[in-house]
PDB file of N, CA and C in Angstrom:
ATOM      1  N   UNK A   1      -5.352   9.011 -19.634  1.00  0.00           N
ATOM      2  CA  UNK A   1      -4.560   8.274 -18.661  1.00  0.00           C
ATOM      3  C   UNK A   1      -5.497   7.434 -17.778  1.00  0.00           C
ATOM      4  N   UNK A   2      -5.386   6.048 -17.545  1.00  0.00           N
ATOM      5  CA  UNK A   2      -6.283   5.146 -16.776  1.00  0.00           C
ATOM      6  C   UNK A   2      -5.513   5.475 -15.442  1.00  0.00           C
ATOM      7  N   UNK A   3      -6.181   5.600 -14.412  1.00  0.00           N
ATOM      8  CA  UNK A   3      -5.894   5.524 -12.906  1.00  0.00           C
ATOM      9  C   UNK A   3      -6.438   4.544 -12.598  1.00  0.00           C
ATOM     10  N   UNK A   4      -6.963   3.422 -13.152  1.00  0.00           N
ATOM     11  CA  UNK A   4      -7.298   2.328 -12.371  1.00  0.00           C
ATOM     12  C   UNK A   4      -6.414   1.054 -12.115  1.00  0.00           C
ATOM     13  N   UNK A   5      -6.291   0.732 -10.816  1.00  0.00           N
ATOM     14  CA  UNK A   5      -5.825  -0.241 -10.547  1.00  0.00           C
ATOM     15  C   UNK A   5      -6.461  -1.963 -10.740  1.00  0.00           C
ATOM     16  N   UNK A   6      -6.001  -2.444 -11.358  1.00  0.00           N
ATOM     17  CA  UNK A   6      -6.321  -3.821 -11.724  1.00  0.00           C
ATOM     18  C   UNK A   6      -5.492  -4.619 -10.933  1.00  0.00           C
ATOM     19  N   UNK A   7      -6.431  -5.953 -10.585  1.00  0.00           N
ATOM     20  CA  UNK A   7      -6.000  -7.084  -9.968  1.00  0.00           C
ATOM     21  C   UNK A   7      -4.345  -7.546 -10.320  1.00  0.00           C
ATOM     22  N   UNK A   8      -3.907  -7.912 -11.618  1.00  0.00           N
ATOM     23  CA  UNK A   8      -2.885  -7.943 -12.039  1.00  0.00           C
ATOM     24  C   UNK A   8      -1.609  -6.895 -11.360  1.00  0.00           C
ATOM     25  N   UNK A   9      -2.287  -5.594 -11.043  1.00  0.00           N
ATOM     26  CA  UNK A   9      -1.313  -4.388 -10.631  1.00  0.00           C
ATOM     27  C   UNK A   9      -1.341  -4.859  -8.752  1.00  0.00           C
ATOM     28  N   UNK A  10      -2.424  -5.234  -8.443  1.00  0.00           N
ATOM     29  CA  UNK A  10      -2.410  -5.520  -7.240  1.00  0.00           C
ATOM     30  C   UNK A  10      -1.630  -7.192  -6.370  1.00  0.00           C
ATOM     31  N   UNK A  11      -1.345  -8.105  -7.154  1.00  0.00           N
ATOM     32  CA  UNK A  11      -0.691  -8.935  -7.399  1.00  0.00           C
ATOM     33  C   UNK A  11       0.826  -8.560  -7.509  1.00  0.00           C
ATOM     34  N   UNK A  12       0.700  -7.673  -8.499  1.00  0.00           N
ATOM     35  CA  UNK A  12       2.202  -8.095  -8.407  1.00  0.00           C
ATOM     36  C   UNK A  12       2.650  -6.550  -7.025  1.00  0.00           C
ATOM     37  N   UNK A  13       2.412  -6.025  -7.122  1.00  0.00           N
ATOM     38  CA  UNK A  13       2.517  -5.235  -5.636  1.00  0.00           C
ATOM     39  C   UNK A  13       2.853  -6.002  -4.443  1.00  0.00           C
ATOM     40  N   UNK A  14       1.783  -6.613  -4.097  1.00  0.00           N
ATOM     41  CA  UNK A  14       1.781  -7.869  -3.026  1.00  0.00           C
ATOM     42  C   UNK A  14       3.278  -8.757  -3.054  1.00  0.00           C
ATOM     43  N   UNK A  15       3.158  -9.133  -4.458  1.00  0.00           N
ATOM     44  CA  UNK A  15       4.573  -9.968  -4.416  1.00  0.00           C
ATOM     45  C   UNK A  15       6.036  -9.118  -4.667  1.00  0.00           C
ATOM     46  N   UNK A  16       5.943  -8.180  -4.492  1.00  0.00           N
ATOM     47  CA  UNK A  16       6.853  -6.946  -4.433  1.00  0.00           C
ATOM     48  C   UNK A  16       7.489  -7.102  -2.685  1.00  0.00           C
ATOM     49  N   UNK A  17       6.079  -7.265  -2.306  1.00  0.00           N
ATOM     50  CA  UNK A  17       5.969  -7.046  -0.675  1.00  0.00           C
ATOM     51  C   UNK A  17       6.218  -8.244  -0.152  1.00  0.00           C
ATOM     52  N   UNK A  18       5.818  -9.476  -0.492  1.00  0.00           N
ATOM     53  CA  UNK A  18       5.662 -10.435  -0.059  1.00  0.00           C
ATOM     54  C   UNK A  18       7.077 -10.563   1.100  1.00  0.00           C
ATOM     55  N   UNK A  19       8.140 -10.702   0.182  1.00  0.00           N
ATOM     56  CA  UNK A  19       9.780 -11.147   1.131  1.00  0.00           C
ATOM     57  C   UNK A  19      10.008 -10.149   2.200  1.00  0.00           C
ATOM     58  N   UNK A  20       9.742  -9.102   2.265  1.00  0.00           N
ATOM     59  CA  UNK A  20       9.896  -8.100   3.469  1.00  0.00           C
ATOM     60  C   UNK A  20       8.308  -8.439   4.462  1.00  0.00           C
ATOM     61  N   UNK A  21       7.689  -8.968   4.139  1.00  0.00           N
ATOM     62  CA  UNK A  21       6.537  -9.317   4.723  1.00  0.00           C
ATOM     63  C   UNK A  21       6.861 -10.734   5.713  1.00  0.00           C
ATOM     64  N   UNK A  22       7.458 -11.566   5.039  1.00  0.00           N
ATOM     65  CA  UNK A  22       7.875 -12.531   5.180  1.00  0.00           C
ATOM     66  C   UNK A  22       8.847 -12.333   6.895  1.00  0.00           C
ATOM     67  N   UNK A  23       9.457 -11.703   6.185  1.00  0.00           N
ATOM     68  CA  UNK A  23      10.840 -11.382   7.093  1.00  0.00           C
ATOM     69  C   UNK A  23      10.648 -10.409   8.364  1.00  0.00           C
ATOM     70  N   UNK A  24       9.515  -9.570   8.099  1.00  0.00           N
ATOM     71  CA  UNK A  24       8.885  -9.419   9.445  1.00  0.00           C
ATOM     72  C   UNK A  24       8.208 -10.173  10.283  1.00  0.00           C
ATOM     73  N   UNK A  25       7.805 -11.181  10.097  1.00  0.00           N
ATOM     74  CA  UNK A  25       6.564 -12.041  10.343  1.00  0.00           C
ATOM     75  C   UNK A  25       7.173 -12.815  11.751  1.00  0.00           C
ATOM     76  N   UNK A  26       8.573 -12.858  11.114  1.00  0.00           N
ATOM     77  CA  UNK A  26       9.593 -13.772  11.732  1.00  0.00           C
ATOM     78  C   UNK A  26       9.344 -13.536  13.355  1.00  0.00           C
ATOM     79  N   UNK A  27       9.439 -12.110  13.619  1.00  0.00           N
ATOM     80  CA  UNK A  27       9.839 -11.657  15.014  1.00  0.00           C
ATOM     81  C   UNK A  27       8.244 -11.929  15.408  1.00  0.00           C
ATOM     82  N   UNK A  28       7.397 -12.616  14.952  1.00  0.00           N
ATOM     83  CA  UNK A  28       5.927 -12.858  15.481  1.00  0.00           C
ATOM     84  C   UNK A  28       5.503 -14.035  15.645  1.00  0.00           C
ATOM     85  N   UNK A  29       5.092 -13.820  16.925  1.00  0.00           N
ATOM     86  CA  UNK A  29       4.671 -15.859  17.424  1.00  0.00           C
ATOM     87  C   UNK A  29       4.043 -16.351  16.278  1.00  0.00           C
ATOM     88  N   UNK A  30       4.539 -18.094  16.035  1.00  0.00           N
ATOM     89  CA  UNK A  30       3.972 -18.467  15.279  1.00  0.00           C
ATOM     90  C   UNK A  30       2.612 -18.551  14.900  1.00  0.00           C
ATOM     91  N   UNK A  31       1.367 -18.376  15.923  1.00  0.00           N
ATOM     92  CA  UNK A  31       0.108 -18.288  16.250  1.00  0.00           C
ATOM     93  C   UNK A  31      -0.570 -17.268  15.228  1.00  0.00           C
ATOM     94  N   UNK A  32      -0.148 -15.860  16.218  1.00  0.00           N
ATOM     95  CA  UNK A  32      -0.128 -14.582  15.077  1.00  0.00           C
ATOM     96  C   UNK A  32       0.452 -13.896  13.763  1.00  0.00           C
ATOM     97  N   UNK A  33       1.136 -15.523  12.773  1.00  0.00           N
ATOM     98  CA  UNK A  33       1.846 -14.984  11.763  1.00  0.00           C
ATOM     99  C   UNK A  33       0.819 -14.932  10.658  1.00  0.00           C
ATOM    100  N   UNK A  34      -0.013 -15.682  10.340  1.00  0.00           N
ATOM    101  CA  UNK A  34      -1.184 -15.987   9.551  1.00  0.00           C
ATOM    102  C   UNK A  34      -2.119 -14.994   9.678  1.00  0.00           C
ATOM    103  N   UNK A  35      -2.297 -14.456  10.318  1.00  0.00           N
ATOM    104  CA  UNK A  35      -3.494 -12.934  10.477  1.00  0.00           C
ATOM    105  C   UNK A  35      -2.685 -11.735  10.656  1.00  0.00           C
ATOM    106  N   UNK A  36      -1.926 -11.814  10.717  1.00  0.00           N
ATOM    107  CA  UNK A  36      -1.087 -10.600  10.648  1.00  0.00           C
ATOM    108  C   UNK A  36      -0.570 -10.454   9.264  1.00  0.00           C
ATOM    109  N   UNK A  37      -0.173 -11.489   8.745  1.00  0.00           N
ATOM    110  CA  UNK A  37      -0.008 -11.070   6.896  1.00  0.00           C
ATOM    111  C   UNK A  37      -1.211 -10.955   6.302  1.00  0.00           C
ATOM    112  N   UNK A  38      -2.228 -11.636   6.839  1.00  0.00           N
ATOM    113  CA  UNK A  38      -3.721 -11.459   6.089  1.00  0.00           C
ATOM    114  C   UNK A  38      -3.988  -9.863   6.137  1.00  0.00           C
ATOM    115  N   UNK A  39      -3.546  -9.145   7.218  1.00  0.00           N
ATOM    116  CA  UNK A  39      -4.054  -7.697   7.442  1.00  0.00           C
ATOM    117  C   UNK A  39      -3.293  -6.856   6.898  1.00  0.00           C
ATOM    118  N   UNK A  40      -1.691  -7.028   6.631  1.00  0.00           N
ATOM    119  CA  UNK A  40      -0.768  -6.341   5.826  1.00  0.00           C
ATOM    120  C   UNK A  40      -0.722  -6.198   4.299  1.00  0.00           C
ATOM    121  N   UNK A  41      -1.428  -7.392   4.245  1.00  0.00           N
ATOM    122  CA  UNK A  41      -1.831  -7.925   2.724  1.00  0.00           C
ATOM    123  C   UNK A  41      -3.359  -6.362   2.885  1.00  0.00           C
ATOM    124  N   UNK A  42      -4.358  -6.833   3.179  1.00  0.00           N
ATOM    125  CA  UNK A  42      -5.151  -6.081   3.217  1.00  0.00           C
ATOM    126  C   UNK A  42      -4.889  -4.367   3.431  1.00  0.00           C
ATOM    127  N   UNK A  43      -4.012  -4.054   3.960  1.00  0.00           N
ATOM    128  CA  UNK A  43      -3.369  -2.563   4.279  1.00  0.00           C
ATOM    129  C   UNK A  43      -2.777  -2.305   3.206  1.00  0.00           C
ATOM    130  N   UNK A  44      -2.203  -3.159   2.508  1.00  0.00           N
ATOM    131  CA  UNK A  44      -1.149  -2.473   0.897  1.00  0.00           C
ATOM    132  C   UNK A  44      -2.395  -2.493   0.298  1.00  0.00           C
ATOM    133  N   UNK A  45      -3.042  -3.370   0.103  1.00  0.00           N
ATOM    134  CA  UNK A  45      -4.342  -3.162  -1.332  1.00  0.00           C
ATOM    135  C   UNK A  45      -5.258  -1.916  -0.845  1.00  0.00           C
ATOM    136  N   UNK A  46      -5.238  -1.663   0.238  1.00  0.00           N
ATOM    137  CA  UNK A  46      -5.922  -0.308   0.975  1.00  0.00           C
ATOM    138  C   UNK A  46      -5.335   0.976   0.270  1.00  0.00           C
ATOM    139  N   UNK A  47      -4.028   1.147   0.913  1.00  0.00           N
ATOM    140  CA  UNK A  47      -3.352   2.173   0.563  1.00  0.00           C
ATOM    141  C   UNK A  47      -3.083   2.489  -0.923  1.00  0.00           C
ATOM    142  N   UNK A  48      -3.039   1.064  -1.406  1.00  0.00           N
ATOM    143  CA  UNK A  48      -2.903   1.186  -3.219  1.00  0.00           C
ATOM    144  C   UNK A  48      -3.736   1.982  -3.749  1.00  0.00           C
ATOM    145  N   UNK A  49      -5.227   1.298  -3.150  1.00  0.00           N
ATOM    146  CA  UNK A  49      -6.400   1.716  -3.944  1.00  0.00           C
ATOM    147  C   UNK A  49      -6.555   3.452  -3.445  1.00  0.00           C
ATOM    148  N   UNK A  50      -5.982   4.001  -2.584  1.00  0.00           N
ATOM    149  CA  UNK A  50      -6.071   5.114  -1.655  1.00  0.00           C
ATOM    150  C   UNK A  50      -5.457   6.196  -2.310  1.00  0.00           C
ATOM    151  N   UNK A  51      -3.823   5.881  -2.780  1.00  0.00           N
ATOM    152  CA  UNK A  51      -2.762   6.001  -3.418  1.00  0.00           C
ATOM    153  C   UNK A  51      -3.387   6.635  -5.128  1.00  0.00           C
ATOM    154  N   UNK A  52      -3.969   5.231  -5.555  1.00  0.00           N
ATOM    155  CA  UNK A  52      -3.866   5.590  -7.007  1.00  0.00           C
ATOM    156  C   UNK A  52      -5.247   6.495  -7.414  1.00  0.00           C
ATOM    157  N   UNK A  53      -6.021   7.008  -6.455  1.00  0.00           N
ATOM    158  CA  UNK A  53      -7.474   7.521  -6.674  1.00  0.00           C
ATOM    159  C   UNK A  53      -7.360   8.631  -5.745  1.00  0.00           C
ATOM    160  N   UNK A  54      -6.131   9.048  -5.464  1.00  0.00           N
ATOM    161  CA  UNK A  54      -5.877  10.538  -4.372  1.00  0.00           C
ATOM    162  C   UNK A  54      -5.170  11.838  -5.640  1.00  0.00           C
ATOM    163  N   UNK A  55      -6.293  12.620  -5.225  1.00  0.00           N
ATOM    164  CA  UNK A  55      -6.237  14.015  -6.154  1.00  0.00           C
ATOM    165  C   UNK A  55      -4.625  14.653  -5.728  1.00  0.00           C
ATOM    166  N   UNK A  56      -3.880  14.924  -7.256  1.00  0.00           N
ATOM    167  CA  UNK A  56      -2.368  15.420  -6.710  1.00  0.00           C
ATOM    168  C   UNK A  56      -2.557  16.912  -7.128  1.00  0.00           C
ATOM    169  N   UNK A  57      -2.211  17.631  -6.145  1.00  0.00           N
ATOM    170  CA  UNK A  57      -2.617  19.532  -6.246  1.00  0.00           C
ATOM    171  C   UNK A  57      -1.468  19.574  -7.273  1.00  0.00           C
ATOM    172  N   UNK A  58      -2.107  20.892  -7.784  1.00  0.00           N
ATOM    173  CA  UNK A  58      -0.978  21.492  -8.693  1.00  0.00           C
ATOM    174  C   UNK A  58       0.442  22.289  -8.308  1.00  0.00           C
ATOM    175  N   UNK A  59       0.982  23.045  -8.780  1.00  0.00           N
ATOM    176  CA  UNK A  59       2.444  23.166  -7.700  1.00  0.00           C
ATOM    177  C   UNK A  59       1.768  24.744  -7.194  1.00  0.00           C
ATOM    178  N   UNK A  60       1.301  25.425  -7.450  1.00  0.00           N
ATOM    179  CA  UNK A  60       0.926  26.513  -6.721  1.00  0.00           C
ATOM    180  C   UNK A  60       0.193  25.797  -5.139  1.00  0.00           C
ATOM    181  N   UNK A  61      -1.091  25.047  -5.971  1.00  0.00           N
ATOM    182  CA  UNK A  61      -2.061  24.460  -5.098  1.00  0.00           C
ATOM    183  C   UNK A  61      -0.934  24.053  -3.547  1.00  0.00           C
ATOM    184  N   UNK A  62      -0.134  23.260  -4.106  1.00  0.00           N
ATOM    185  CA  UNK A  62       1.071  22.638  -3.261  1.00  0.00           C
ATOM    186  C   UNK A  62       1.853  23.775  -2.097  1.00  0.00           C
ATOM    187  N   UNK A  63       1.901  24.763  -3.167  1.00  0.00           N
ATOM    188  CA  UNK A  63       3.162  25.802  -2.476  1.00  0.00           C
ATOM    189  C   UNK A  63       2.404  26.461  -1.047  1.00  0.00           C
ATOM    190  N   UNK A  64       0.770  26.878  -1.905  1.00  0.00           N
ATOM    191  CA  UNK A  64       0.415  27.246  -0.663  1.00  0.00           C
ATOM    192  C   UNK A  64      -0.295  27.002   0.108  1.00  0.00           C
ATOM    193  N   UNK A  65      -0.732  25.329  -0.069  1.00  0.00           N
ATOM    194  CA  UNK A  65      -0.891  24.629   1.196  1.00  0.00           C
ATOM    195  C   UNK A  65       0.304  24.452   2.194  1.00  0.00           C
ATOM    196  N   UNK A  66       1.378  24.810   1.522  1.00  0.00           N
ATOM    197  CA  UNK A  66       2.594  24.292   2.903  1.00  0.00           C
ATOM    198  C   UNK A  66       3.059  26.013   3.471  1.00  0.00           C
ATOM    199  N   UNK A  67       2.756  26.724   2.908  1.00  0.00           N
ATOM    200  CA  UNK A  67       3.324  27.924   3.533  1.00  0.00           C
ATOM    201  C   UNK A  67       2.887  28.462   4.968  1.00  0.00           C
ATOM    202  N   UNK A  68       1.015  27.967   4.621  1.00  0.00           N
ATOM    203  CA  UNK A  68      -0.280  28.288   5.638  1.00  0.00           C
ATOM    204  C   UNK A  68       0.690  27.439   7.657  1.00  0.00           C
TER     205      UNK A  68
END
């Protein structure tokens, strides 16, 4: 199984995001709309890369980390 994320996977993510990105942007002075998607943009490819390279416990592992 590849866990790697490729540019292509990260693209289309982004444009997944893009219209809700968009549509927040709205309620933001026009000044701060351009660096504020630059950093949201940068926060999804964060979390992606965070996301797809984060160890998933097994269901015991799981059960009794939440019991503690």
């Amino acid at each position: 199984m590849n866990n790697r994320i490729n540019l292509e996977d990260i693209d289309q993510l982004l444009e997944t995001f893009s219209p809700m990105i968009k549509k927040k942007l709205k309620s933001t002075s026009y000044q701060e709309r351009e660096d504020l998607e630059q950093e949201l943009r940068i926060k999804i490819f964060e979390k992606a890369h965070l996301l797809t390279y984060q160890e998933t416990p097994g269901f015991w592992e799981f059960i009794l980390r939440n019991l503690s």
